[in-house]
PDB file of N, CA and C in Angstrom:
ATOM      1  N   UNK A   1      19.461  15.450  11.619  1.00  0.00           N
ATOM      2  CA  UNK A   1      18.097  14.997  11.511  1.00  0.00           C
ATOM      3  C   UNK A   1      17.931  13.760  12.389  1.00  0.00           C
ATOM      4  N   UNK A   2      16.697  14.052  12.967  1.00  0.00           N
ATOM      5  CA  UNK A   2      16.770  12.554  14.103  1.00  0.00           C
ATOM      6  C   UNK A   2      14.901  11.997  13.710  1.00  0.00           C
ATOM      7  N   UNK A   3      14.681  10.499  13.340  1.00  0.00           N
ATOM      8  CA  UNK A   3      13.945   9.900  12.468  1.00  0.00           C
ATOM      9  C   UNK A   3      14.006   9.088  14.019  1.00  0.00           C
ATOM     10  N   UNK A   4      12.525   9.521  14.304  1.00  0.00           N
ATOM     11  CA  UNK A   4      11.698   8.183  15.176  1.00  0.00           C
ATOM     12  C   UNK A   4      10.377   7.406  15.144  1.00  0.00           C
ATOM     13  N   UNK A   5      10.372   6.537  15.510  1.00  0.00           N
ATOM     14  CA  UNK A   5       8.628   5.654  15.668  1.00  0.00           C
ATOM     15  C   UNK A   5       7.841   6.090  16.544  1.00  0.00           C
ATOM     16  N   UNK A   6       6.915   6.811  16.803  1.00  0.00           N
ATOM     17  CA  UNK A   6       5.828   6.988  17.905  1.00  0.00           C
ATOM     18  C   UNK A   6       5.277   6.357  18.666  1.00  0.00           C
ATOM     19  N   UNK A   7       5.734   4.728  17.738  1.00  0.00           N
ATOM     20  CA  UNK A   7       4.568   3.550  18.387  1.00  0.00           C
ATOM     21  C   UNK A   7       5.608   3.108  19.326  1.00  0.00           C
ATOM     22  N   UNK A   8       6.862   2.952  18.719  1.00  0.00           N
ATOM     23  CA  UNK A   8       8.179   1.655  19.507  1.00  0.00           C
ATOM     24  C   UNK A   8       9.556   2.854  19.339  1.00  0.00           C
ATOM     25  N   UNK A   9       9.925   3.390  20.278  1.00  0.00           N
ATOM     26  CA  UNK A   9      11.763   4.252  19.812  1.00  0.00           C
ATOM     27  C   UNK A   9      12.666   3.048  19.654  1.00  0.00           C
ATOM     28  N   UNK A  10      12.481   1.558  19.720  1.00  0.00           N
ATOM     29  CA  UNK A  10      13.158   1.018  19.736  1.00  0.00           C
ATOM     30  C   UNK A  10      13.444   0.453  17.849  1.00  0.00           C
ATOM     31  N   UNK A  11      12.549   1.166  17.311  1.00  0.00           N
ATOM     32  CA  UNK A  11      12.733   0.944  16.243  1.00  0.00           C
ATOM     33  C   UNK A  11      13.376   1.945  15.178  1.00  0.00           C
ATOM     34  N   UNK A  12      14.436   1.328  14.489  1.00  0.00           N
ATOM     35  CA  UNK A  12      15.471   2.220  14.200  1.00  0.00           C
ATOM     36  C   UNK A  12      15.539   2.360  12.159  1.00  0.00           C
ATOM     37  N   UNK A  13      14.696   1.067  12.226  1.00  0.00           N
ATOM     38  CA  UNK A  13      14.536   1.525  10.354  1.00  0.00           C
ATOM     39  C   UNK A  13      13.486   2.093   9.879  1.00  0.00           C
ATOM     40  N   UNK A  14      13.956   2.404   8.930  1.00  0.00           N
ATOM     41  CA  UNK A  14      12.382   3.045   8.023  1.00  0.00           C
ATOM     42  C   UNK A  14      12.610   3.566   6.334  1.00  0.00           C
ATOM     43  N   UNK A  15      11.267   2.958   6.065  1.00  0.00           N
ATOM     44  CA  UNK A  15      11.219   3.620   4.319  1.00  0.00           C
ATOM     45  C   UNK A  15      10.841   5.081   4.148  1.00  0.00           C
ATOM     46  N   UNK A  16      11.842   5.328   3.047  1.00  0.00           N
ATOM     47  CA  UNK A  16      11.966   7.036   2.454  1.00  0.00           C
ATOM     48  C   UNK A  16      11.806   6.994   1.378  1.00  0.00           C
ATOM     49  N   UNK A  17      11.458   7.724   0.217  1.00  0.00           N
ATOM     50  CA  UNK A  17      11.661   7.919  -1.227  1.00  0.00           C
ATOM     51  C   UNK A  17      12.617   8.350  -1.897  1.00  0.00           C
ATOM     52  N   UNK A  18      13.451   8.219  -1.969  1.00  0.00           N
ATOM     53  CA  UNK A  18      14.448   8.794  -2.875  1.00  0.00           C
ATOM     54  C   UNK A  18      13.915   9.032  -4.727  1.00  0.00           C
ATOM     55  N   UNK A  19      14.416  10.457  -5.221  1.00  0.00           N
ATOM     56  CA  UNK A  19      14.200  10.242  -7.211  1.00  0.00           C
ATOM     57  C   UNK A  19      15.817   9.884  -7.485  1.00  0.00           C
ATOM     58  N   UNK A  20      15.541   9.221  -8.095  1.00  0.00           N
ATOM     59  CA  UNK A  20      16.820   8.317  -9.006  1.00  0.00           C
ATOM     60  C   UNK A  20      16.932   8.633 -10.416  1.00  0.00           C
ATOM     61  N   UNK A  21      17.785   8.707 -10.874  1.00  0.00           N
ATOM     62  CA  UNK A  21      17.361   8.570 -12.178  1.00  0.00           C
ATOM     63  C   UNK A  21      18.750   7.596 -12.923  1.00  0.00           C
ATOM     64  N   UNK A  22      18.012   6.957 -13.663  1.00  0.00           N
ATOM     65  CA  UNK A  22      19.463   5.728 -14.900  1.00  0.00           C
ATOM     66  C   UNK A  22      19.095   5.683 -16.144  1.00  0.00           C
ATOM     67  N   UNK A  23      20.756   5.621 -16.626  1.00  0.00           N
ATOM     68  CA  UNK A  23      20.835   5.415 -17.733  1.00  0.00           C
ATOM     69  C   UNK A  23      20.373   4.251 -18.646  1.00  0.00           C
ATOM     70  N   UNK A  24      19.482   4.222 -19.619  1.00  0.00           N
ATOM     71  CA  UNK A  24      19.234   3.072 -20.069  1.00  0.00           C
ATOM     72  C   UNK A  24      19.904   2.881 -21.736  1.00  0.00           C
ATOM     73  N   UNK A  25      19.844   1.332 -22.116  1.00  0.00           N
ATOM     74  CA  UNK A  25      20.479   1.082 -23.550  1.00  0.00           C
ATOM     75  C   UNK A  25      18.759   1.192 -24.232  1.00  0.00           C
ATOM     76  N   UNK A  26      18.577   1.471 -25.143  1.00  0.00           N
ATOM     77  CA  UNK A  26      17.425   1.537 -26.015  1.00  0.00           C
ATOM     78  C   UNK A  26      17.634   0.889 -27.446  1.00  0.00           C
ATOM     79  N   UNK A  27      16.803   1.058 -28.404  1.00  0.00           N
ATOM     80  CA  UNK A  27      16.485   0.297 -29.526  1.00  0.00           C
ATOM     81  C   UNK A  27      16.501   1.764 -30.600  1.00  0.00           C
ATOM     82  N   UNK A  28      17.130   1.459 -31.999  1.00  0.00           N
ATOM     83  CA  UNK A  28      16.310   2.186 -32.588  1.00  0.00           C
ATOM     84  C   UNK A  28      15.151   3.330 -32.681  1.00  0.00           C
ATOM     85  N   UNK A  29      14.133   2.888 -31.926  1.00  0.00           N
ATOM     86  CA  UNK A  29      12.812   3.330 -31.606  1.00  0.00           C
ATOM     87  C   UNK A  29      12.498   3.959 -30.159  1.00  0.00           C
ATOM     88  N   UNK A  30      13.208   3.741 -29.564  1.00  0.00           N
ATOM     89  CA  UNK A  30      13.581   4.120 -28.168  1.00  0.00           C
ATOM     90  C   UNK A  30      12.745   3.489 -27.405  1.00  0.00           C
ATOM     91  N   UNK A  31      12.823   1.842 -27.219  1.00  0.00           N
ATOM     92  CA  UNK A  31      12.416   1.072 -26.263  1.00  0.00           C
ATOM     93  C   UNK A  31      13.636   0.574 -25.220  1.00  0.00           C
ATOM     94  N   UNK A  32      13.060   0.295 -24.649  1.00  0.00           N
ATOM     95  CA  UNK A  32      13.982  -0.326 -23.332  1.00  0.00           C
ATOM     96  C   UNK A  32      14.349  -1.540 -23.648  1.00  0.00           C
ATOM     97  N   UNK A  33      16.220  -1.585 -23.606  1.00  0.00           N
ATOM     98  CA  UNK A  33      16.176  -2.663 -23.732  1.00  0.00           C
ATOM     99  C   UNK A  33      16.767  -3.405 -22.213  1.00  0.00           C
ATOM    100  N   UNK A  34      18.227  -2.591 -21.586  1.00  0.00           N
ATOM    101  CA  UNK A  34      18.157  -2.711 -20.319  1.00  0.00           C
ATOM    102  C   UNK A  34      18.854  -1.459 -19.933  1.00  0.00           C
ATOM    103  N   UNK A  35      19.160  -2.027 -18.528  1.00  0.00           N
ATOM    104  CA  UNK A  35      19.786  -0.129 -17.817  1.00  0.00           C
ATOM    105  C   UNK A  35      21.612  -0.543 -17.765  1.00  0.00           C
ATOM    106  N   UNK A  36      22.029   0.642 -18.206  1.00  0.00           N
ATOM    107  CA  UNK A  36      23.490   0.672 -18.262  1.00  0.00           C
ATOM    108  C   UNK A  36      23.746   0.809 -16.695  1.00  0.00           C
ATOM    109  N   UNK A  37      24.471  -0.259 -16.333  1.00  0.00           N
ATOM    110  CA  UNK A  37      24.937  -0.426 -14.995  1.00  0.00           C
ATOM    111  C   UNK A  37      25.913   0.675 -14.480  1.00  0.00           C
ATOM    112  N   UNK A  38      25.856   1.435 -13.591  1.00  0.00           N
ATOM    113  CA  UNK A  38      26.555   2.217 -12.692  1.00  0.00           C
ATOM    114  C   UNK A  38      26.344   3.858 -13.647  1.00  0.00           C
ATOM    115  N   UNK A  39      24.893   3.159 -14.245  1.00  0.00           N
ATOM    116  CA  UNK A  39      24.649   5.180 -14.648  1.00  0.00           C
ATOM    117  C   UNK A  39      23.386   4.986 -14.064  1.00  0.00           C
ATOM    118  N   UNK A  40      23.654   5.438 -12.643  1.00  0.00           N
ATOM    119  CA  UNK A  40      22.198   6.216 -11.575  1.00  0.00           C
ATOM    120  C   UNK A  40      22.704   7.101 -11.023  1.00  0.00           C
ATOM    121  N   UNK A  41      21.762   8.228 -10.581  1.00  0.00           N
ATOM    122  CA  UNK A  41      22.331   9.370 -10.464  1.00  0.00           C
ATOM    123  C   UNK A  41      21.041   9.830  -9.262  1.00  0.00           C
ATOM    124  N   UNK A  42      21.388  10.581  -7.946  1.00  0.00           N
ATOM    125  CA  UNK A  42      20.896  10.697  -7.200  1.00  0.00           C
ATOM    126  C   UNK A  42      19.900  11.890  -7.590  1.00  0.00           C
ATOM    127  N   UNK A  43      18.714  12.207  -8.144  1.00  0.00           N
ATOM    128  CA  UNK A  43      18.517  13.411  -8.144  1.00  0.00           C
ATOM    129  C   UNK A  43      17.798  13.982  -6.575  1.00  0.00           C
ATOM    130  N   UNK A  44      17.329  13.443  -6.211  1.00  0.00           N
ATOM    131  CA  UNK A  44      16.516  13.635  -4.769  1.00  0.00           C
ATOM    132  C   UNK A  44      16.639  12.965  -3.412  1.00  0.00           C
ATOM    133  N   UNK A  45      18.148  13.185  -2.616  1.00  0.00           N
ATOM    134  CA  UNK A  45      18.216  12.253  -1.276  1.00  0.00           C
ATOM    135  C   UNK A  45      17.304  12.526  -0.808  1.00  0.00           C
ATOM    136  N   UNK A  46      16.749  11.700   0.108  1.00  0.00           N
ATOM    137  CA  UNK A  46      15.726  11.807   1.341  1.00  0.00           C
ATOM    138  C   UNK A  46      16.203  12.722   2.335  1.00  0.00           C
ATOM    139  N   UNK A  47      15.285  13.727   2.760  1.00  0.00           N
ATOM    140  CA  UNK A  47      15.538  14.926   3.637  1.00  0.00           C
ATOM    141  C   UNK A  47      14.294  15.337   4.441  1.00  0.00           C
ATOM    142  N   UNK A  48      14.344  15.852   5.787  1.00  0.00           N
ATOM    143  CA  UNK A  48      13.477  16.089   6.946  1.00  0.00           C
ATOM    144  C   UNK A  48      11.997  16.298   6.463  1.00  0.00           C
ATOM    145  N   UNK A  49      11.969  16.705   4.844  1.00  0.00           N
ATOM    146  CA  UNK A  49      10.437  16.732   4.399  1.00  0.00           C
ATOM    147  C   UNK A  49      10.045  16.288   3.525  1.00  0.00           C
ATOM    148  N   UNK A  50      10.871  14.814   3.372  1.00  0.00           N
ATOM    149  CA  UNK A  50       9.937  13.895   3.146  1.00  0.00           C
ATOM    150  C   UNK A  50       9.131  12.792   4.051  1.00  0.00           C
ATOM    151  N   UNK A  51       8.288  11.922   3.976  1.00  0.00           N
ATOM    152  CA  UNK A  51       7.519  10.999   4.266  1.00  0.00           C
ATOM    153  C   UNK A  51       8.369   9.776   4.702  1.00  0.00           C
ATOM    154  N   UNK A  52       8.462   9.498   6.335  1.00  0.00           N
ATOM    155  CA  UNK A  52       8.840   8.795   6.847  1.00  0.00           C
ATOM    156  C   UNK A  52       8.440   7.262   7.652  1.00  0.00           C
ATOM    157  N   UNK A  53       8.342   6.264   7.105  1.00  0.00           N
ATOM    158  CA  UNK A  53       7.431   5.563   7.305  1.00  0.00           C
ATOM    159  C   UNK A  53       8.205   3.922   8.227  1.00  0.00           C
ATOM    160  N   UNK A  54       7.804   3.587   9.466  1.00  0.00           N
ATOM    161  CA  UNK A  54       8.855   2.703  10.243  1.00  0.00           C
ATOM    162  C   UNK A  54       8.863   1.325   9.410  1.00  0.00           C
ATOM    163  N   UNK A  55      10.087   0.594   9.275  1.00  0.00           N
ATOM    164  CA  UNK A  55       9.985  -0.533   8.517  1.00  0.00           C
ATOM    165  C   UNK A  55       9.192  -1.612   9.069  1.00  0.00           C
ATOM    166  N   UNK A  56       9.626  -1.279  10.633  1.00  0.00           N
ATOM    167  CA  UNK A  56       9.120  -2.957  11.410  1.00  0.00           C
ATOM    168  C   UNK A  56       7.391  -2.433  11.760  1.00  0.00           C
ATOM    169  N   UNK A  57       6.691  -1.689  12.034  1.00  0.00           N
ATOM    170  CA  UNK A  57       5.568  -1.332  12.290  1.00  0.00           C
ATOM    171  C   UNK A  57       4.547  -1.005  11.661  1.00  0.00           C
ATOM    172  N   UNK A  58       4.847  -0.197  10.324  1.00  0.00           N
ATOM    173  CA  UNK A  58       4.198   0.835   9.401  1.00  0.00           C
ATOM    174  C   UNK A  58       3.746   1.760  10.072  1.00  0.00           C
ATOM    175  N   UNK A  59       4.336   2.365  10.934  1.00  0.00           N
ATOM    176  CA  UNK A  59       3.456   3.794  12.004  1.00  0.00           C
ATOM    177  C   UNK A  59       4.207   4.916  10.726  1.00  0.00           C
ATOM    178  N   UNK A  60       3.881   5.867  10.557  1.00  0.00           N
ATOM    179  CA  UNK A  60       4.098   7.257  10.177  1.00  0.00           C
ATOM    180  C   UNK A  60       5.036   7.699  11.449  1.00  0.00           C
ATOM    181  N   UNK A  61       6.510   7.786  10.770  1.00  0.00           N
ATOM    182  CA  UNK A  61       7.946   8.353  11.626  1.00  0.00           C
ATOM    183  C   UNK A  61       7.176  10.268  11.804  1.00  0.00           C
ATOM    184  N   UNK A  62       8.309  10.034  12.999  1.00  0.00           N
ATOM    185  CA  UNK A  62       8.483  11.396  13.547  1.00  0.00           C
ATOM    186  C   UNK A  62       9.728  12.198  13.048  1.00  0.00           C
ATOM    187  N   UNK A  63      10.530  13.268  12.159  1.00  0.00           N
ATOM    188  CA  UNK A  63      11.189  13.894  11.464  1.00  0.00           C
ATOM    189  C   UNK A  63      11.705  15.107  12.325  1.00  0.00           C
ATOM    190  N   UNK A  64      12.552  14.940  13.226  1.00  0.00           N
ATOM    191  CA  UNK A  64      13.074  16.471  13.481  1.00  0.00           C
ATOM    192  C   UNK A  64      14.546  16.811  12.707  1.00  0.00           C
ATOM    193  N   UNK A  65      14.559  17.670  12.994  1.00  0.00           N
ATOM    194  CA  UNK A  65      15.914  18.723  12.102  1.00  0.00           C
ATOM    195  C   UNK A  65      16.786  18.473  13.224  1.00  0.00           C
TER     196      UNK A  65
END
């Protein structure tokens, strides 16, 4: 997969979405109390169709396979 800027190629970062999901400690009642450290779990890496967006610019990335 090759992730570019339209506006600048010289720009090489950019925001993606990833779904996450963690484990949390709860209450009785099942409130939050905090998140059990090192239980996250990748459910959704970022892949060619998602929404690619440049860090340094905000242009809408270009996504090829």
């Amino acid at each position: 997969m090759k992730v570019t800027c339209p506006k600048n190629k010289k720009h090489k970062k950019f925001y993606v979405t990833a779904h996450v999901t963690e484990d949390w400690f709860v209450d009785n009642k099942g409130n939050w109390e905090r998140t059990v450290p090192g239980g996250e779990t990748i459910v959704h890496a970022p892949d060619s169709q998602d929404l690619y967006t440049c860090a340094e610019c905000g242009e809408a990335a270009e996504v090829r396979d």
